[in-house]
C-alpha atoms as a PDB file:
ATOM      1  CA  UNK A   1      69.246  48.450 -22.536  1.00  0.00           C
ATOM      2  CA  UNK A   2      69.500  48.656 -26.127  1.00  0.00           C
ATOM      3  CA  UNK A   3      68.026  45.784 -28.659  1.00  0.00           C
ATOM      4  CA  UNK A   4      71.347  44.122 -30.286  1.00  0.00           C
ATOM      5  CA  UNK A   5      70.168  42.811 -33.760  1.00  0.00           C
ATOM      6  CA  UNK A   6      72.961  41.367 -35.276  1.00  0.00           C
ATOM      7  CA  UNK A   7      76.488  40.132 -33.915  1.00  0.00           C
ATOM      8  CA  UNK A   8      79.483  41.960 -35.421  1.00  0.00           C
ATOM      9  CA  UNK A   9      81.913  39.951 -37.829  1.00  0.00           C
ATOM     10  CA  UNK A  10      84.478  39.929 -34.920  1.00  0.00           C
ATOM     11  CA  UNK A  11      82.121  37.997 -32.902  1.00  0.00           C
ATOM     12  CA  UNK A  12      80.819  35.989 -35.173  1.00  0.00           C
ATOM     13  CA  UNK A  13      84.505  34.840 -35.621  1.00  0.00           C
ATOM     14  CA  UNK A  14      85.132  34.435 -31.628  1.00  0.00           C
ATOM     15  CA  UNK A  15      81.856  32.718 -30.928  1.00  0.00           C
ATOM     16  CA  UNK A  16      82.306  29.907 -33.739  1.00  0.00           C
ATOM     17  CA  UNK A  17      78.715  27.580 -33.425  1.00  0.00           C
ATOM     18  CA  UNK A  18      76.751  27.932 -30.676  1.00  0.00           C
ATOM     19  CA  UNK A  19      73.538  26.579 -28.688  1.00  0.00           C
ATOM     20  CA  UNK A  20      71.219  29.609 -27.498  1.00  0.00           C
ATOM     21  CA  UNK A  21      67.296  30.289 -26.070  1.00  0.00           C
ATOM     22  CA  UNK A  22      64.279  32.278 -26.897  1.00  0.00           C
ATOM     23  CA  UNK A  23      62.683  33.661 -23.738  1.00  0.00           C
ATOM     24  CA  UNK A  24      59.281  35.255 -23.662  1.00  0.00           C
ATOM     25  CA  UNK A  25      60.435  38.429 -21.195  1.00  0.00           C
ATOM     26  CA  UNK A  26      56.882  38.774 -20.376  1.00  0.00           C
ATOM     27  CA  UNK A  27      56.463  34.749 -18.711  1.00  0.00           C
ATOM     28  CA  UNK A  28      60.492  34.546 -18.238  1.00  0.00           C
ATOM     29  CA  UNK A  29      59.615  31.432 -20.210  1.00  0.00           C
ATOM     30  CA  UNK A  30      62.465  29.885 -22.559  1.00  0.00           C
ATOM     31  CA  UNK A  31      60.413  28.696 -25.648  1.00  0.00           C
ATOM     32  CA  UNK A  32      62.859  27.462 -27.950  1.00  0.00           C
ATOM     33  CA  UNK A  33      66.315  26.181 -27.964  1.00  0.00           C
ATOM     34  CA  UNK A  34      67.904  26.174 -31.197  1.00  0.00           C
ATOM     35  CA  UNK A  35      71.568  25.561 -32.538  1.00  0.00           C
ATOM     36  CA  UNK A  36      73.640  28.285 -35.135  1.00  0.00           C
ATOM     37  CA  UNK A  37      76.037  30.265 -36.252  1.00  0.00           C
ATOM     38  CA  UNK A  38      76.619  33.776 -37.236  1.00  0.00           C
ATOM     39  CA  UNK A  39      73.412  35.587 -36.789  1.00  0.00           C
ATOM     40  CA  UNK A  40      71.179  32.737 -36.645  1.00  0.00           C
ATOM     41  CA  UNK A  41      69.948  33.993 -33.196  1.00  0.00           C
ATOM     42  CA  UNK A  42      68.699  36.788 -34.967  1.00  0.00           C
ATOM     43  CA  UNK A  43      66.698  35.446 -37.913  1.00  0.00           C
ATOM     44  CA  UNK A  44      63.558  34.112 -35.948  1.00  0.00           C
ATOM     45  CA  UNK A  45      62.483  37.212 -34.963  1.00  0.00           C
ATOM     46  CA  UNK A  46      63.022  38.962 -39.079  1.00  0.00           C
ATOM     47  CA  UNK A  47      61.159  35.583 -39.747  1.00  0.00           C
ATOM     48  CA  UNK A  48      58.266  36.338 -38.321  1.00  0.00           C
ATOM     49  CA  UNK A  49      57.861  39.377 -39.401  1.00  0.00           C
ATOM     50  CA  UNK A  50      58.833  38.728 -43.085  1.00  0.00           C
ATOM     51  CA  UNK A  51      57.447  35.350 -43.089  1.00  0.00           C
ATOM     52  CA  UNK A  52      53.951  34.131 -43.576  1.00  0.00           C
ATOM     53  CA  UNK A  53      54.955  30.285 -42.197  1.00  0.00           C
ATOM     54  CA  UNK A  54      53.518  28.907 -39.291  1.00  0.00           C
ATOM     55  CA  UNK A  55      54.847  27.526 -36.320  1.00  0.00           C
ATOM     56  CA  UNK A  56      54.808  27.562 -32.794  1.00  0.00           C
ATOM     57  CA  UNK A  57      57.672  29.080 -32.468  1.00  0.00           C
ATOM     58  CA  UNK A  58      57.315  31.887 -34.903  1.00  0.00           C
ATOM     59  CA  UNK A  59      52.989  32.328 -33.554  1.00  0.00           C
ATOM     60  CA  UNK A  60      55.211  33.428 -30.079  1.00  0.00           C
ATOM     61  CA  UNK A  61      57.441  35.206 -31.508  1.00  0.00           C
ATOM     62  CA  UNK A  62      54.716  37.224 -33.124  1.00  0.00           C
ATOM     63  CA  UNK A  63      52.471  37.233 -30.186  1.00  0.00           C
ATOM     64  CA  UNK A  64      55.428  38.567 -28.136  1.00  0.00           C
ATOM     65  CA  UNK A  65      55.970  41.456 -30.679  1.00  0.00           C
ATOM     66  CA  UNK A  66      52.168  42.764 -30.662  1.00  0.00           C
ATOM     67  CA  UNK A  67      52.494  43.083 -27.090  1.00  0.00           C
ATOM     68  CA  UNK A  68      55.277  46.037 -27.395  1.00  0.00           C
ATOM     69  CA  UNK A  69      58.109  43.529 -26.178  1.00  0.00           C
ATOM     70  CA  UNK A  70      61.255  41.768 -27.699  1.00  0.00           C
ATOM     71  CA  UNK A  71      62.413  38.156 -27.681  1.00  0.00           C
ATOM     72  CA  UNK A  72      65.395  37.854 -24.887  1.00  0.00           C
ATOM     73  CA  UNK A  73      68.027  36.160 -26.828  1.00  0.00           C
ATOM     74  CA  UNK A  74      70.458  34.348 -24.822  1.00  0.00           C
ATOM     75  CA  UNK A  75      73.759  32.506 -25.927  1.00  0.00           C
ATOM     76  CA  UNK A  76      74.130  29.101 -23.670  1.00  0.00           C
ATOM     77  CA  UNK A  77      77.627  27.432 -25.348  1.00  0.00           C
ATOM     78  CA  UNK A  78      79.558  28.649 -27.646  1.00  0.00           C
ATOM     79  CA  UNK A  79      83.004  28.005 -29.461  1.00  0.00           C
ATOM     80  CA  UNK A  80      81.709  24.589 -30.177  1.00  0.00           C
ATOM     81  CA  UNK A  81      82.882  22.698 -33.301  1.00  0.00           C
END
């Protein structure tokens, strides 16, 4: 399966806002649930790499990334207003 990154802009357009998860794929875990548009989904994981915050949810991120793996993005509603 390959690693989507970014949404293209006819998606973006059909998917409106939207409520999605972060899942550790190691634990099956969901670790974050979070509210967007666009690519928002996207920008935690770019975040933690470019970023030198802190915060739980950016430490897992991280931690998740050392160990070889990717954060499971997952889209939960969408079209919303």
């Amino acid at each position: 399966m390959s690693k989507i990154e970014e949404f293209p802009r006819s998606v973006i357009e059909e998917i409106a806002y939207y409520v999605y998860s972060l899942t550790d794929p190691r634990t099956d875990e969901v670790f974050y649930i979070g509210k967007g548009m666009g690519n928002r989904v996207f920008e935690h994981a770019a975040a933690a790499i470019d970023s030198v915050q802190e915060s739980d949810k950016l430490s897992e991120i991280r931690e998740i990334q050392e160990a070889g793996s990717n954060v499971r993005h997952e889209i939960l509603r969408h079209g919303m207003s």
